[in-house]
Protein backbone atom coordinates (compact mmCIF):
# COMPACT_ATOMS: atom_id res chain seq x y z
CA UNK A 1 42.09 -77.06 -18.92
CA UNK A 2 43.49 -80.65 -18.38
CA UNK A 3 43.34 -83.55 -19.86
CA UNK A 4 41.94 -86.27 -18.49
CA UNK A 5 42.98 -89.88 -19.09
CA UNK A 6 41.14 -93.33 -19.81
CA UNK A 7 42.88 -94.83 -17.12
CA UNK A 8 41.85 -92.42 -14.62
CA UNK A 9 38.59 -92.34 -15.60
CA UNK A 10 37.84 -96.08 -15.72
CA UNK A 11 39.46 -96.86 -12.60
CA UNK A 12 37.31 -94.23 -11.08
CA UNK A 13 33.70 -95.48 -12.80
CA UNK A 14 34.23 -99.74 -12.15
CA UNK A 15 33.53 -100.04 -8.83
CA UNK A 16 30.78 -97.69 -9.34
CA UNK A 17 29.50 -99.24 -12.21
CA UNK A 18 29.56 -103.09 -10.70
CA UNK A 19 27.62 -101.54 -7.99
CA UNK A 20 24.90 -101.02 -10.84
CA UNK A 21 24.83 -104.56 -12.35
CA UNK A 22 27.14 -102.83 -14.98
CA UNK A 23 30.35 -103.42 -16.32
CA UNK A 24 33.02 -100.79 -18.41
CA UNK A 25 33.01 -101.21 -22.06
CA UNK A 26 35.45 -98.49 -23.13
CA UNK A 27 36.38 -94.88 -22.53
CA UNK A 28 37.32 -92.33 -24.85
CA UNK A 29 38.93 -88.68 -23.99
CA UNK A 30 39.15 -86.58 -27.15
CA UNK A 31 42.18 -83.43 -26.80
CA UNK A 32 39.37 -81.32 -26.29
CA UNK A 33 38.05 -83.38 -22.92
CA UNK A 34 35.11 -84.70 -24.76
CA UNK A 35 34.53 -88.01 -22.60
CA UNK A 36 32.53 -90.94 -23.86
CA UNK A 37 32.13 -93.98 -21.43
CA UNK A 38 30.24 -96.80 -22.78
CA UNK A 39 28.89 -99.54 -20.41
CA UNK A 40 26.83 -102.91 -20.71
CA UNK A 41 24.65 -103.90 -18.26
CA UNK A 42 25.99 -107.68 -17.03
CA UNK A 43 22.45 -108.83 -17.86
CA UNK A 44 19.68 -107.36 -19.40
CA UNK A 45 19.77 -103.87 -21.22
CA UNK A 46 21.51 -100.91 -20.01
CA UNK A 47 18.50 -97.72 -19.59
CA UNK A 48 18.29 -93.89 -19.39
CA UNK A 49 18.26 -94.91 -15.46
CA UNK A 50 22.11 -96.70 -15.74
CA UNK A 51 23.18 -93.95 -18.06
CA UNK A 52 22.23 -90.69 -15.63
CA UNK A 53 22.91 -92.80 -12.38
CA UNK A 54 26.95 -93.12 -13.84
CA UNK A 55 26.76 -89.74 -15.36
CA UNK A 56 25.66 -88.39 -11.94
CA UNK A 57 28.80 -90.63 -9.98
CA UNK A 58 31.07 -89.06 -12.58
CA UNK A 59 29.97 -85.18 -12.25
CA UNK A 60 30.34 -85.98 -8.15
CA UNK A 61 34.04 -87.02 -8.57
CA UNK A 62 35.16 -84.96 -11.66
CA UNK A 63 34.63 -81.34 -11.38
CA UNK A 64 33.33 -80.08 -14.45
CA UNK A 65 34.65 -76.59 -13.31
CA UNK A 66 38.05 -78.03 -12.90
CA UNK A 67 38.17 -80.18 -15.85
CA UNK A 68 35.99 -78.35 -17.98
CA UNK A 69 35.05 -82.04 -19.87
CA UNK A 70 32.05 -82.67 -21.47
CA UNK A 71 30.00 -86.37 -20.92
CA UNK A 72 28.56 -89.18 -22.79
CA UNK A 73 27.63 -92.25 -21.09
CA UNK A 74 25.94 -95.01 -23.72
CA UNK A 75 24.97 -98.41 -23.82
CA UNK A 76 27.44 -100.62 -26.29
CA UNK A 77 24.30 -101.20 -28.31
CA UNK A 78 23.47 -103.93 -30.93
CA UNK A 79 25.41 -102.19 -33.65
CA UNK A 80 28.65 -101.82 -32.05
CA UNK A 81 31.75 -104.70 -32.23
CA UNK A 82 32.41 -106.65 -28.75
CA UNK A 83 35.37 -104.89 -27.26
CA UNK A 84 35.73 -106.57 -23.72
CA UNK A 85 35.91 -110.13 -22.25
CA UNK A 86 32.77 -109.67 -20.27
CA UNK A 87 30.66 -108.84 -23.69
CA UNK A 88 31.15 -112.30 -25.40
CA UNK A 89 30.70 -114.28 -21.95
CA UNK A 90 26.95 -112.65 -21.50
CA UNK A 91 26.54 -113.24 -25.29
CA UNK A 92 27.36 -116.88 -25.00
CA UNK A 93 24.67 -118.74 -26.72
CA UNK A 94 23.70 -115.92 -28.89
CA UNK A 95 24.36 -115.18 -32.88
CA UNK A 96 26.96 -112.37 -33.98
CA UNK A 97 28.70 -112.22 -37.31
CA UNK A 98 32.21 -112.40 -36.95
CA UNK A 99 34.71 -111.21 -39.01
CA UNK A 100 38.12 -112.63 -39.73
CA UNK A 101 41.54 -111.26 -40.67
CA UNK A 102 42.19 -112.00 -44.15
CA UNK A 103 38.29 -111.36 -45.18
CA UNK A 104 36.20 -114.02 -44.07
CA UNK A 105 33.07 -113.34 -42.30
CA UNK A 106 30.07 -115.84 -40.68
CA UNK A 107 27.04 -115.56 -39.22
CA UNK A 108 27.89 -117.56 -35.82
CA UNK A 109 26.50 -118.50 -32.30
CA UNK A 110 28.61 -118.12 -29.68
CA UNK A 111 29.55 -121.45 -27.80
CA UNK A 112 32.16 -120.57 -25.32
CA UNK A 113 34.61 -117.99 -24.95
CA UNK A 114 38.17 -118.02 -22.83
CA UNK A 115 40.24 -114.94 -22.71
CA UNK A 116 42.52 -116.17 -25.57
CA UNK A 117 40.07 -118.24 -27.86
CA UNK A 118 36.10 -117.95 -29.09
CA UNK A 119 34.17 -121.05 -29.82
CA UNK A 120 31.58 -120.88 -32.38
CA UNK A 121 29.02 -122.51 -34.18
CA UNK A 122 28.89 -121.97 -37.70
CA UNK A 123 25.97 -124.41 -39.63
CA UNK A 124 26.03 -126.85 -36.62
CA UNK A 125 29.94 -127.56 -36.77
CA UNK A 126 32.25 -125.97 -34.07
CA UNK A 127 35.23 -123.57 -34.54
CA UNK A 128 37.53 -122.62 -31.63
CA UNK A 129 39.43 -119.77 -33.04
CA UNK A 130 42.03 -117.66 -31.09
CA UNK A 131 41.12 -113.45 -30.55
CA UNK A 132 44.42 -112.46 -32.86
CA UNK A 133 42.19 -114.18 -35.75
CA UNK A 134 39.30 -111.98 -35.64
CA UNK A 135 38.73 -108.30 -36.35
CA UNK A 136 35.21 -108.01 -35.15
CA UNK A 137 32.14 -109.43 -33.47
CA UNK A 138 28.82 -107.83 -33.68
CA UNK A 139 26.00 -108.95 -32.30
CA UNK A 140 23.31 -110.35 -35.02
CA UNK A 141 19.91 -108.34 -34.92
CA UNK A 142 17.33 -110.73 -36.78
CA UNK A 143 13.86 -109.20 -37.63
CA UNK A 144 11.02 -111.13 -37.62
């Protein structure tokens, strides 16, 4: 059995996924080959239809035989933190609470975003605050 590697595998499943409308999340290859890729769809929902449409891509150019991996493809869902660039551009305009380094957390919509800093509203007043600041952004799930 080998190994196989995040890099590998994500530059393998981008082009693939942009074809889709999708975009790559994050990767993750345990020591026994247990793969996890986790997409977002670059608007609207990712479905069951994304999910087996990457997971078939991925058994056509990894051979299970070969590799002998096992596969998860999932959505980031709502409960998850932001991890990539492309997840806090499509959630501009929409609540999260975001958590700070040294404690602080706020419920927050999300103004504008630049690969170094996040602009938020917090109670109608603006905060640009740079990534190194902030542990984690999840989106907000109200119930009505």
């Amino acid at each position: 059995m080998t190994a196989m590697d995040k890099k590998t595998i994500s530059e393998a499943v981008a082009p693939e996924l942009e074809k889709m409308g999708c975009f790559l999340v994050d990767v993750t290859v345990s020591k026994a080959n247990d793969i996890e890729v986790v997409i977002e769809k670059e608007s609207g929902t990712v479905d069951m239809d994304d999910c087996a449409a990457l997971d078939r891509f991925f058994h056509g150019v990894f051979s299970q035989d070969e590799e002998d991996y096992s596969l998860t493809v999932s959505s980031a869902g709502l409960d998850r933190p932001f991890k990539v660039l492309r997840q806090y551009e499509k959630a501009v305009g929409s609540r999260v609470t975001a958590s700070f380094r040294g404690g602080r957390r706020v419920l927050a919509t999300i103004e504008a975003v630049t690969p170094e800093e996040l602009t938020l509203s917090v109670g109608g007043v603006s905060e640009t605050v740079p990534f190194s600041s902030i542990t984690t952004v999840i989106p907000y799930i109200e119930f009505k």
